[in-house]
N, C-alpha and C. Protein backbone atom coordinates (compact mmCIF):
# COMPACT_ATOMS: atom_id res chain seq x y z
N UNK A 1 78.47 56.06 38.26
CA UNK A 1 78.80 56.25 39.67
C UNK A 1 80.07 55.49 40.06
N UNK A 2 80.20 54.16 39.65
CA UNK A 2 81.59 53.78 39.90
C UNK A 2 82.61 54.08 39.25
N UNK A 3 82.43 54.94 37.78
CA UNK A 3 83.91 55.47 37.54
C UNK A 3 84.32 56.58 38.26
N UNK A 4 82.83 57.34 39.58
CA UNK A 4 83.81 58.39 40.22
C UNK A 4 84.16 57.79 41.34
N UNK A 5 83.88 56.42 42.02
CA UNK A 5 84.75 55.86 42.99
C UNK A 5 86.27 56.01 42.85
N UNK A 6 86.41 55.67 41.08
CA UNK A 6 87.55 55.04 41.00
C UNK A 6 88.52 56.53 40.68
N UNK A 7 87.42 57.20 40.19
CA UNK A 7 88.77 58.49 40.77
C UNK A 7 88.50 59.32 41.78
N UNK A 8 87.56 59.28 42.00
CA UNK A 8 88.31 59.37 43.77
C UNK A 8 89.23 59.02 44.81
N UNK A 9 89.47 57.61 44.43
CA UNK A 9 90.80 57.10 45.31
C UNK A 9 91.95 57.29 44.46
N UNK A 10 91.99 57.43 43.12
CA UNK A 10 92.76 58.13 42.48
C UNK A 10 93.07 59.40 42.93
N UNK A 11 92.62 60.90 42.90
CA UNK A 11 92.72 62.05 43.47
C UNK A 11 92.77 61.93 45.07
N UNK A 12 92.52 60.80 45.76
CA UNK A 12 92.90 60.62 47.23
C UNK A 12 94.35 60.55 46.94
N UNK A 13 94.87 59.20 46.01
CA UNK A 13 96.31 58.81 46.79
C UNK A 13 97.57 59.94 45.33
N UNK A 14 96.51 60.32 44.95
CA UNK A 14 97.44 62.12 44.23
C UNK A 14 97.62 62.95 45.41
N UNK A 15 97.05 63.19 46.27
CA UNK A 15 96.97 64.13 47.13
C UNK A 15 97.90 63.32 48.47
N UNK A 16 97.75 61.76 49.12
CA UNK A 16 98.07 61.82 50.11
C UNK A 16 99.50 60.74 50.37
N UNK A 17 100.21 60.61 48.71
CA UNK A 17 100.97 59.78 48.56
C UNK A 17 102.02 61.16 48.72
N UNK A 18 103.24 60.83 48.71
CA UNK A 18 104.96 61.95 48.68
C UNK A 18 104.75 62.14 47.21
N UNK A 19 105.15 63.00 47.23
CA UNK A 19 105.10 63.62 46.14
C UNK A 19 106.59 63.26 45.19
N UNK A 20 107.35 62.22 45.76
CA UNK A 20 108.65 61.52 45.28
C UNK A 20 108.04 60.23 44.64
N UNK A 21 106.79 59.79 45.24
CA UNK A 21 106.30 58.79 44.81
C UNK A 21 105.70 59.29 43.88
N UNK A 22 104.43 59.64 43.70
CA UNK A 22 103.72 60.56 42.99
C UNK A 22 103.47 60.57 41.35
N UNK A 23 104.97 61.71 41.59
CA UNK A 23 105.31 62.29 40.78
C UNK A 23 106.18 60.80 39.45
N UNK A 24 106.69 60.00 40.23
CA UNK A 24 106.96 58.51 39.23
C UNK A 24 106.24 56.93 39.16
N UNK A 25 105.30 57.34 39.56
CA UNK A 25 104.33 56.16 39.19
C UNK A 25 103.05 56.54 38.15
N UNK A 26 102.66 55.58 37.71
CA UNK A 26 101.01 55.21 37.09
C UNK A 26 100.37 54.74 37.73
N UNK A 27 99.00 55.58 37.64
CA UNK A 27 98.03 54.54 38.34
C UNK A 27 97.35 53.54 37.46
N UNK A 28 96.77 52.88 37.76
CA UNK A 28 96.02 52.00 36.58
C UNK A 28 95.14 50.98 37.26
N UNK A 29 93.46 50.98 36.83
CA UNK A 29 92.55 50.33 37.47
C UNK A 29 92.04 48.89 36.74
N UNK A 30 93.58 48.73 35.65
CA UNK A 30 93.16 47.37 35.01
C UNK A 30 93.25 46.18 35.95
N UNK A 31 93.19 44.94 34.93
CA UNK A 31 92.95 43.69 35.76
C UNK A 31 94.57 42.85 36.12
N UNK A 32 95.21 42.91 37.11
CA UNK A 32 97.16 42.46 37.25
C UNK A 32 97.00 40.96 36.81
N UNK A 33 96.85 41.15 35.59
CA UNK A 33 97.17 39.86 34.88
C UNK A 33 98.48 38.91 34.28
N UNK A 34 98.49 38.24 33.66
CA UNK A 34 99.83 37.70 32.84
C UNK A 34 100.27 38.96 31.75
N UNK A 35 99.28 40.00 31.48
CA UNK A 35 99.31 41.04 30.08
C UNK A 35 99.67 42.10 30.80
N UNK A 36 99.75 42.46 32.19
CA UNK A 36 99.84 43.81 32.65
C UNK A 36 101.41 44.01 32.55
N UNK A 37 101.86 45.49 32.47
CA UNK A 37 100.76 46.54 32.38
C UNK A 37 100.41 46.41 30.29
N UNK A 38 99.72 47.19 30.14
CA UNK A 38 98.90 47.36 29.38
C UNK A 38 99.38 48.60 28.44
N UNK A 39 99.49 48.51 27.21
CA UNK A 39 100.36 49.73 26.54
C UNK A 39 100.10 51.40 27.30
N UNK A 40 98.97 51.39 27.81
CA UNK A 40 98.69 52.48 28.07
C UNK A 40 99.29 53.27 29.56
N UNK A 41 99.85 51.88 30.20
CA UNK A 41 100.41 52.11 31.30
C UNK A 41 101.88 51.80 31.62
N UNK A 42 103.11 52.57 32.29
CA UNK A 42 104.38 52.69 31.79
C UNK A 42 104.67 52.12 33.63
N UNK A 43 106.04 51.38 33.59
CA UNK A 43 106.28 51.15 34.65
C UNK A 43 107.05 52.17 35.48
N UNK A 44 107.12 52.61 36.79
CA UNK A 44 106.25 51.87 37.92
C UNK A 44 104.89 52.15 37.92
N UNK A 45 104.02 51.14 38.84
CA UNK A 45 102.73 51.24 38.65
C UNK A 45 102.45 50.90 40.11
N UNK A 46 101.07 51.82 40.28
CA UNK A 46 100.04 51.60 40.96
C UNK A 46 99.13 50.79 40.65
N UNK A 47 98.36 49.67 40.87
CA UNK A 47 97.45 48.77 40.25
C UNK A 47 96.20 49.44 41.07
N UNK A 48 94.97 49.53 41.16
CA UNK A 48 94.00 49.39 41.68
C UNK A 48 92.55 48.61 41.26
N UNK A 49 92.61 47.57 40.97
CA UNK A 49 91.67 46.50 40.40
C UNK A 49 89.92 46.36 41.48
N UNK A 50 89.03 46.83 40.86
CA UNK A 50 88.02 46.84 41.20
C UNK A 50 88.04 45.36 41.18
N UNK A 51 87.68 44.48 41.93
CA UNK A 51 87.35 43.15 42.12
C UNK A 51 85.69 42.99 42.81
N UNK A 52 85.07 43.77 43.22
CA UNK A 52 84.17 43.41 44.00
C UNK A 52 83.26 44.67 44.53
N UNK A 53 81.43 44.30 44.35
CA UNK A 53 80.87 45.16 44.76
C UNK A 53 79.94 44.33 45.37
N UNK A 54 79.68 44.90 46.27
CA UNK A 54 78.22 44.20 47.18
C UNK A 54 77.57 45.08 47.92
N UNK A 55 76.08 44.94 48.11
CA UNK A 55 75.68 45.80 49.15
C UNK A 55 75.86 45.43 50.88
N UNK A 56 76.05 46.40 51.28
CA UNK A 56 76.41 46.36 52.37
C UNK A 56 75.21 46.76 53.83
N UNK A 57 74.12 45.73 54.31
CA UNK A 57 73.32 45.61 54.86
C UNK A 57 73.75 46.03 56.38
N UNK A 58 74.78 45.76 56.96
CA UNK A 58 75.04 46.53 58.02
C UNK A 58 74.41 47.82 58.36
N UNK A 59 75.04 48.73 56.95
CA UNK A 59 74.94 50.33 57.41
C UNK A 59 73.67 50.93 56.27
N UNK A 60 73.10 49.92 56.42
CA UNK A 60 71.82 50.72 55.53
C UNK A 60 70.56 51.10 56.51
N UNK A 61 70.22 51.89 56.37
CA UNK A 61 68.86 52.10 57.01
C UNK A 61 67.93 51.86 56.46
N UNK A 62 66.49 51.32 57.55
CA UNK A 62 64.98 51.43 56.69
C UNK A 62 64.15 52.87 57.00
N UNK A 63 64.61 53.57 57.98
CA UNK A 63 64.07 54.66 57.92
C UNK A 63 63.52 55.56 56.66
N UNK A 64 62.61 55.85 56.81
CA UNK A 64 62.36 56.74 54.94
C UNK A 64 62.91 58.47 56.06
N UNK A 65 63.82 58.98 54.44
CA UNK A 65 64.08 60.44 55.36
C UNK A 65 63.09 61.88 54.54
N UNK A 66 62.27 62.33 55.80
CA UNK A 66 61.18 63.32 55.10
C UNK A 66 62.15 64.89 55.13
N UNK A 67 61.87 64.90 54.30
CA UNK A 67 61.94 66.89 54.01
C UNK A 67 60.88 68.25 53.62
N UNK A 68 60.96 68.43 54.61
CA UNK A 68 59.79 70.15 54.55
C UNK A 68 59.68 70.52 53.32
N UNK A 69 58.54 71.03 52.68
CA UNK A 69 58.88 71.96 52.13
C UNK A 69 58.69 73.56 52.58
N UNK A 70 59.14 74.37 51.51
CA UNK A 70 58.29 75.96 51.96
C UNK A 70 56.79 75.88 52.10
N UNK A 71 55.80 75.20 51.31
CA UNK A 71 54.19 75.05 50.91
C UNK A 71 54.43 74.35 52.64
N UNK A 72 54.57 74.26 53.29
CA UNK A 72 53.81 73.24 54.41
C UNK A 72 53.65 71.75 53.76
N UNK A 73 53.99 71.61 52.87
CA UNK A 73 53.95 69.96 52.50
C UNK A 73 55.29 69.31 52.87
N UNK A 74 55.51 68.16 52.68
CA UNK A 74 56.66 67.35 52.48
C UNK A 74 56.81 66.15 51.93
N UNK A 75 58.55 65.92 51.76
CA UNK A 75 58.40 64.92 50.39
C UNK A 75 59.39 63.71 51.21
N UNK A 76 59.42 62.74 51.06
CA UNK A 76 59.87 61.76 51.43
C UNK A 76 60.72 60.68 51.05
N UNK A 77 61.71 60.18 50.89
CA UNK A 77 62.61 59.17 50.30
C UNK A 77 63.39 58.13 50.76
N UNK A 78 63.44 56.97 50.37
CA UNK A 78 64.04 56.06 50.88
C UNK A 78 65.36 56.02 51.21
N UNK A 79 65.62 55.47 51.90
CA UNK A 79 67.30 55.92 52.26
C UNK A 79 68.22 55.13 51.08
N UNK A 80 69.51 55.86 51.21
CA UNK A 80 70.47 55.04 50.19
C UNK A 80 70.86 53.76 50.00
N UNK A 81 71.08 52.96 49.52
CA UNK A 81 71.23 51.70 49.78
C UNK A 81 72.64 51.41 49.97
N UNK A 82 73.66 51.21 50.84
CA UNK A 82 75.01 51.29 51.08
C UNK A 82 75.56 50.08 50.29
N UNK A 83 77.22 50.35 49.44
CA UNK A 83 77.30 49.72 48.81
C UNK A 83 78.95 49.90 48.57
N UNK A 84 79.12 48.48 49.46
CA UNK A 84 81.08 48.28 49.65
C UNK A 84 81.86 48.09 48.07
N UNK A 85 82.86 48.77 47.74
CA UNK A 85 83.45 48.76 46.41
C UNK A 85 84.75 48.19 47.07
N UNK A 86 85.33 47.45 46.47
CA UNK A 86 86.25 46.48 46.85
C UNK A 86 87.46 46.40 45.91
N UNK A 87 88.85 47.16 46.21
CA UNK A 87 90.18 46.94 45.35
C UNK A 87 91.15 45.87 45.93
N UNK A 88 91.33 45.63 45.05
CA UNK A 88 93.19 44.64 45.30
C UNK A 88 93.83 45.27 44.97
N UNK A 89 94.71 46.10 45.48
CA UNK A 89 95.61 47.02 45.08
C UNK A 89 97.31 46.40 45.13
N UNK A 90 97.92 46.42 43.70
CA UNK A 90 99.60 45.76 43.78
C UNK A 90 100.29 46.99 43.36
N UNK A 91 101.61 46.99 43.35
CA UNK A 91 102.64 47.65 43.02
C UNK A 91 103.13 47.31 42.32
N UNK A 92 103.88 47.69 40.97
CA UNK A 92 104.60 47.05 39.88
C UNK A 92 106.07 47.73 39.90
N UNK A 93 107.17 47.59 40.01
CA UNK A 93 108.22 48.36 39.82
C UNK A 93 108.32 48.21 38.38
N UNK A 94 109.64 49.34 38.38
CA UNK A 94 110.05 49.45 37.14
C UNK A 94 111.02 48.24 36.38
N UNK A 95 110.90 48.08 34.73
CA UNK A 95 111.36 46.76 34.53
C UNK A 95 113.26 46.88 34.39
N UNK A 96 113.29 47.84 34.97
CA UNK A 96 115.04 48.30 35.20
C UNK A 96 115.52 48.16 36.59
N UNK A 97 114.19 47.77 36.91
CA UNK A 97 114.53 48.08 38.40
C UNK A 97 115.72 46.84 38.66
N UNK A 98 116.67 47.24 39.50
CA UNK A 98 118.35 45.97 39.90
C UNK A 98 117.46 45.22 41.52
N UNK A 99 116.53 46.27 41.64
CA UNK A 99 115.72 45.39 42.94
C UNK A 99 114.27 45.29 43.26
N UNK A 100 113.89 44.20 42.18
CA UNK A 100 111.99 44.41 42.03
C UNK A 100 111.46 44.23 43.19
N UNK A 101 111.91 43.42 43.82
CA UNK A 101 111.10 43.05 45.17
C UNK A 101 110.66 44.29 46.00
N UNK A 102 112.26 44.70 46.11
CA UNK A 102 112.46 45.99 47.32
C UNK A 102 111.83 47.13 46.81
N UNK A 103 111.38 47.77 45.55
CA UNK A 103 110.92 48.81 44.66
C UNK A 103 109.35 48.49 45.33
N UNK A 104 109.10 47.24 44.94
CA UNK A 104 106.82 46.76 44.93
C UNK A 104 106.82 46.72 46.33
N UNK A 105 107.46 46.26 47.29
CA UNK A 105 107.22 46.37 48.52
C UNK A 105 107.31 47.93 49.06
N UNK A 106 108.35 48.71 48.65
CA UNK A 106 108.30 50.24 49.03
C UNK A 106 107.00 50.55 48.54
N UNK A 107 106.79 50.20 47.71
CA UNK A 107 105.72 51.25 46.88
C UNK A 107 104.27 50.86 47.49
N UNK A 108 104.30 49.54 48.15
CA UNK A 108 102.75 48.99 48.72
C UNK A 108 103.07 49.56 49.70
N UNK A 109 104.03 49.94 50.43
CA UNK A 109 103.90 50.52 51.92
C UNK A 109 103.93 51.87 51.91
N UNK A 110 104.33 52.73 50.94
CA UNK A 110 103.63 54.19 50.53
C UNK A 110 102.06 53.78 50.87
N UNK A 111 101.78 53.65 49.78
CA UNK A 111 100.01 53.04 49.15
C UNK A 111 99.49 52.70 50.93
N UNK A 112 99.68 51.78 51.50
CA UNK A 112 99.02 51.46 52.69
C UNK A 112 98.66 52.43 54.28
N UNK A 113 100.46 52.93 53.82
CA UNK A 113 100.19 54.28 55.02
C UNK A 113 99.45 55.98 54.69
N UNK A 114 99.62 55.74 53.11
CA UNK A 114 98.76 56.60 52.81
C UNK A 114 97.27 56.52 53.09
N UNK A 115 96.62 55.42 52.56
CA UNK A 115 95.36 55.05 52.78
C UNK A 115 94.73 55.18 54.22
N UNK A 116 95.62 54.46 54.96
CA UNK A 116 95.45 54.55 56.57
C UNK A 116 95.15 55.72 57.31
N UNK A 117 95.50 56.79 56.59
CA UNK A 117 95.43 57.91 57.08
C UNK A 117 93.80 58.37 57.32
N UNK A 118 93.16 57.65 56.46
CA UNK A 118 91.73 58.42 55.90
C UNK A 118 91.09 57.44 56.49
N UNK A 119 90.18 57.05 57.65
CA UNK A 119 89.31 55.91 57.64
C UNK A 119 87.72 56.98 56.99
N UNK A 120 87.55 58.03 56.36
CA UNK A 120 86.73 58.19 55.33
C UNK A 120 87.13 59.09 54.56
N UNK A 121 86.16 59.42 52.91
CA UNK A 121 86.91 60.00 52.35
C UNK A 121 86.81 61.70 52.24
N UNK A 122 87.75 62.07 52.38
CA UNK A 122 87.97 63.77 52.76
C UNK A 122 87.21 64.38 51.42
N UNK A 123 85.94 65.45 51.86
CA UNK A 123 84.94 65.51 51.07
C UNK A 123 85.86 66.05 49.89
N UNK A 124 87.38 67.25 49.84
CA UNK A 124 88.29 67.66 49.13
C UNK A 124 88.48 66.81 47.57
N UNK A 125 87.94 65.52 47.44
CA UNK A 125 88.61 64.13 46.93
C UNK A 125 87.42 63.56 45.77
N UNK A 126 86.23 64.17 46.78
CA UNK A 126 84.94 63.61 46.34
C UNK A 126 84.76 63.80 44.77
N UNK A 127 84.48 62.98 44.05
CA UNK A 127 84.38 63.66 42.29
C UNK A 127 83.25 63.17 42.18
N UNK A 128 82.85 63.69 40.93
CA UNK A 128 81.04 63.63 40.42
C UNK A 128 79.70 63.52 40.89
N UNK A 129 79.20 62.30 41.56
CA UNK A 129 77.83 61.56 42.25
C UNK A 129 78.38 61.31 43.52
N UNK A 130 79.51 61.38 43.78
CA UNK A 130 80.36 60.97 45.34
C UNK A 130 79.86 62.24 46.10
N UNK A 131 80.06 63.60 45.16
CA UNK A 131 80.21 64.75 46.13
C UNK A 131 78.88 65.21 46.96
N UNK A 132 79.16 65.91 47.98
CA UNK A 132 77.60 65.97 48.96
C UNK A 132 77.13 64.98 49.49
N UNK A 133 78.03 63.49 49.29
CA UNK A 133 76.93 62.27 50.19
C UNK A 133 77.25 62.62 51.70
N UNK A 134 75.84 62.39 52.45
CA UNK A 134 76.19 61.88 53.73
C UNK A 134 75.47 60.82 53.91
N UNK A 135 76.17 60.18 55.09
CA UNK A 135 77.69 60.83 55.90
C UNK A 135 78.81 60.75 54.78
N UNK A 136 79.94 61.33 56.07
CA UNK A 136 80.78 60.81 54.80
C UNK A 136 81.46 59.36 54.41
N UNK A 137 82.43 58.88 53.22
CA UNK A 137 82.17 57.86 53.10
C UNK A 137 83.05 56.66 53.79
N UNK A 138 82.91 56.00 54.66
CA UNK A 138 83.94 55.02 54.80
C UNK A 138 84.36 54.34 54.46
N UNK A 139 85.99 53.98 54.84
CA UNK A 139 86.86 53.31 54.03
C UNK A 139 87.43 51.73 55.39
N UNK A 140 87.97 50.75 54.50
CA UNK A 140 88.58 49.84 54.99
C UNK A 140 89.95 49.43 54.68
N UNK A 141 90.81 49.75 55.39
CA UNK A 141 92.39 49.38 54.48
C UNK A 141 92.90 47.79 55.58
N UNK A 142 93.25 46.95 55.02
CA UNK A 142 93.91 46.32 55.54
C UNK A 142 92.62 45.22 55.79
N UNK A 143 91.54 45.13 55.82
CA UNK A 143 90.21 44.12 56.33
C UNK A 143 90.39 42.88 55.09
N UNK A 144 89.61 41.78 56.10
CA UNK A 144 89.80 40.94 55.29
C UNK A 144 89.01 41.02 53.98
N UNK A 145 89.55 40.45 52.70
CA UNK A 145 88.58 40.86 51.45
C UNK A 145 87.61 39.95 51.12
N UNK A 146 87.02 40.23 50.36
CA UNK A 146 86.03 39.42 49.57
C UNK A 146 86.62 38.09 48.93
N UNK A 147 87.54 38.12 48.40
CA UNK A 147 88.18 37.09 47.73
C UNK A 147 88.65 35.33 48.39
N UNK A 148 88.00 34.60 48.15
CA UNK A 148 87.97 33.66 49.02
C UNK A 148 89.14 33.04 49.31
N UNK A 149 90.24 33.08 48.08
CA UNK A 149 91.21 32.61 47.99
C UNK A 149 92.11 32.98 46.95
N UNK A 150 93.73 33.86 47.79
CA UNK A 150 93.92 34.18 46.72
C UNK A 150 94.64 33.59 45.76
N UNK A 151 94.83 32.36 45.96
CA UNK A 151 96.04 31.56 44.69
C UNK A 151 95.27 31.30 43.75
N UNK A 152 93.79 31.19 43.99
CA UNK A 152 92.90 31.04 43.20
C UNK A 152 92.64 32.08 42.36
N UNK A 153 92.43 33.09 42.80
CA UNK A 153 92.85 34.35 42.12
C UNK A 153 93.63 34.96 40.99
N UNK A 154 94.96 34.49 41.85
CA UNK A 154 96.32 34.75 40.82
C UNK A 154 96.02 33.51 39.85
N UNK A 155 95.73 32.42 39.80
CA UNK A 155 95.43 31.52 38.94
C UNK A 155 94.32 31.49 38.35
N UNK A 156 93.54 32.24 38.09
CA UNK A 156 92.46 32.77 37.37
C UNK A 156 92.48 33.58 36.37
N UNK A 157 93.46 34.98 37.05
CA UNK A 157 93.81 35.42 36.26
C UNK A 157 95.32 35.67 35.27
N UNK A 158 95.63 34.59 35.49
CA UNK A 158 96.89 33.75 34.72
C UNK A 158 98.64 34.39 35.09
N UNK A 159 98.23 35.11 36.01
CA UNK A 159 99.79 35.59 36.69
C UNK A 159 99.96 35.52 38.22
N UNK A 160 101.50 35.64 38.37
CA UNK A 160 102.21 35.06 39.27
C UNK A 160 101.78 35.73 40.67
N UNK A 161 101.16 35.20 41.74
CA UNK A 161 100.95 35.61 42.85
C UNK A 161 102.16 36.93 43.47
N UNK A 162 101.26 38.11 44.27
CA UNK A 162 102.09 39.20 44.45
C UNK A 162 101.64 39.32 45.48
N UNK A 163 102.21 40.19 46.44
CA UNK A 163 101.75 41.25 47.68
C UNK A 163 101.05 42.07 47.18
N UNK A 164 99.56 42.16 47.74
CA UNK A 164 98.65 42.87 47.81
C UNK A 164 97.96 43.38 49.28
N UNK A 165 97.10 44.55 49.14
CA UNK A 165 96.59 45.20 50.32
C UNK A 165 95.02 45.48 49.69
N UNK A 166 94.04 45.10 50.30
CA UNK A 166 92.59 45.44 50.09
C UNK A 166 92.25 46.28 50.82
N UNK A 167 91.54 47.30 49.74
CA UNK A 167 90.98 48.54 50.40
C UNK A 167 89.34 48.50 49.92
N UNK A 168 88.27 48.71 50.40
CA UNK A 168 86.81 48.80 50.00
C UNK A 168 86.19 50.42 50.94
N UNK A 169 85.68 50.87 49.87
CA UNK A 169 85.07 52.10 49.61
C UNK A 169 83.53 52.14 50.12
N UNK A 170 83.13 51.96 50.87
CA UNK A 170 81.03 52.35 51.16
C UNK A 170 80.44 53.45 50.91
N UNK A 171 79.83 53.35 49.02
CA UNK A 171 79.11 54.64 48.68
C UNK A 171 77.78 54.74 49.46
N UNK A 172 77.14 55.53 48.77
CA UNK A 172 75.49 55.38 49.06
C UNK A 172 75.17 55.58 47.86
N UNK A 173 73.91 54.73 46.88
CA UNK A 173 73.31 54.95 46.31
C UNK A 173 72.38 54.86 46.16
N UNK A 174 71.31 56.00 45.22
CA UNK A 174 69.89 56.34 45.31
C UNK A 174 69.28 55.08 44.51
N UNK A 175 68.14 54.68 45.56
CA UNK A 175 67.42 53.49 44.75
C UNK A 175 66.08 53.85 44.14
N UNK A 176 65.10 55.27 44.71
CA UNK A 176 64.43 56.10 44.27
C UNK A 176 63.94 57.21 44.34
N UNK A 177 63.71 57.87 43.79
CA UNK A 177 62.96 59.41 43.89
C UNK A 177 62.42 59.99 44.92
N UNK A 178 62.44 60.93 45.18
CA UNK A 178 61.06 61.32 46.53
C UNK A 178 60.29 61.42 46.13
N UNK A 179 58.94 60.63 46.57
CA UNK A 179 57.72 60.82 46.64
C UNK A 179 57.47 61.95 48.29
N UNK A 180 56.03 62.34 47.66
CA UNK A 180 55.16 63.47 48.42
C UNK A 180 54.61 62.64 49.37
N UNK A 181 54.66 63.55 50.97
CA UNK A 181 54.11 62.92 52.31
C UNK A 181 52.88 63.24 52.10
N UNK A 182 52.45 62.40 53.10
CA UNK A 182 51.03 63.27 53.91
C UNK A 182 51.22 64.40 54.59
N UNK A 183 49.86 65.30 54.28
CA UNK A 183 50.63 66.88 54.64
C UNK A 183 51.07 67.03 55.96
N UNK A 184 51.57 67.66 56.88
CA UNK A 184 52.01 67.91 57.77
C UNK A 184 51.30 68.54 58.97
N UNK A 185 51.12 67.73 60.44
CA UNK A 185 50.57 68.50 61.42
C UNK A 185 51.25 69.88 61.90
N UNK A 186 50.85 70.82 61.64
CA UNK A 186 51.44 72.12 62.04
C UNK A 186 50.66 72.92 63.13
N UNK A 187 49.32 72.50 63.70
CA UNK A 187 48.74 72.73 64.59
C UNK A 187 47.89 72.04 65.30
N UNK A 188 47.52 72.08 66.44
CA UNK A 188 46.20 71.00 67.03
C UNK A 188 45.32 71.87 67.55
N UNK A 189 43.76 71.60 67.69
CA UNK A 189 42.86 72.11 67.92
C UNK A 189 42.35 71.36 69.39
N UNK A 190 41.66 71.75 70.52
CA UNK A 190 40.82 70.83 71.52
C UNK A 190 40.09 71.68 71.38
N UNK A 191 38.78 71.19 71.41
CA UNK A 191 37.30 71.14 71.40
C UNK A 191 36.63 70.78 72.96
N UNK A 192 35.78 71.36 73.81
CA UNK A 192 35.61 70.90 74.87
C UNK A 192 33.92 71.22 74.31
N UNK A 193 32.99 70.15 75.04
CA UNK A 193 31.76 69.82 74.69
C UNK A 193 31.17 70.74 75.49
N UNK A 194 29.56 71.51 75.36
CA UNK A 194 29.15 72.18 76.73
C UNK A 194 28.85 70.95 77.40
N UNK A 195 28.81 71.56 79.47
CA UNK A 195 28.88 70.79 80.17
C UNK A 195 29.65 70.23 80.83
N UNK A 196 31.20 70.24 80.32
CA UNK A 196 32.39 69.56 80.62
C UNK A 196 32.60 70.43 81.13
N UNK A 197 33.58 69.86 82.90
CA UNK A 197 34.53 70.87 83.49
C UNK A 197 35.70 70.85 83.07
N UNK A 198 35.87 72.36 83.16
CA UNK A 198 37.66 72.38 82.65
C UNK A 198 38.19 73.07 83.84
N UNK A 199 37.54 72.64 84.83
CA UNK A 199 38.81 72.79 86.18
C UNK A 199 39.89 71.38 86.79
């Protein structure tokens, strides 16, 4: 389920980046380390680093949600358990670039106004276990992140502090099966005793 998060915001920012951008970057969901990019990834780059998952107790419900069946029975299930996916997203220019700064800063402010566009994700985008959730899913661009600190961060993971933008994703996922209700009232009966007035 989280490798179709991760292309999902992939096939989001294919679709809602210029197509000048686009068409000359990599994306890449490794870790922006002292080693990046990574043979497999060519400069310029998109970074999108999963850093963080948690559930998200706000938007969960305890409601159980029942469904009819055709038989007059019904089956019942716990609701999804909501669950914030959390990127650090950097920009890498190219290593030719005569102006790195001005290249990673263009390229995070593509990335940011693209994102902005969507506060959820356009079902168009949805890939694998994503597709059919409701509602649909919301997004956070620009909120504060999970990360407590980021020099701590960049010094963790052994390279030089950059401009970054956090974006977090709220799936839903199934925690179990439907179980079968109690059958269903579909009619009521009153009974009046002899003797009783029914005026």
């Amino acid at each position: 389920m989280i490798d179709d998060v991760d292309r999902t915001v992939e096939a989001l920012l294919r679709q809602a980046l210029p197509r000048s951008v686009i068409d000359q970057v990599s994306l890449s969901f490794a870790a922006p380390d002292n080693e990046f990019p990574p043979n497999s990834v060519s400069l310029p780059a998109i970074d999108l680093f999963l850093y963080d998952l948690r559930e998200n107790r706000d938007l969960r419900t305890t409601e159980w949600e029942l469904e009819r069946q055709p038989n007059g029975t019904a089956t019942r299930q716990r609701p999804p358990a909501r669950v914030d996916c959390s990127y650090l997203i950097t920009a890498w220019p190219s290593s030719s670039s005569p102006t790195p700064p001005l290249d990673e800063h263009h390229l995070l402010g593509q990335v940011m106004q693209s994102l902005l566009r969507y506060p959820t994700i356009p079902a168009s985008v949805l890939q694998g276990t994503l597709q059919g959730q409701s509602p649909p899913l919301p997004t956070a661009t620009l909120q504060p992140g999970r990360l407590q600190s980021l020099a701590e961060f960049w010094q963790a993971l052994g390279g030089k502090p950059k401009a970054a933008l956090t974006y977090t994703v709220t799936i839903g996922v199934e925690t179990s099966g439907p179980e079968e209700a109690a059958p269903l009232v579909t009619d009521t009966r009153v009974r009046l005793g002899p003797g009783l007035d029914r005026s």
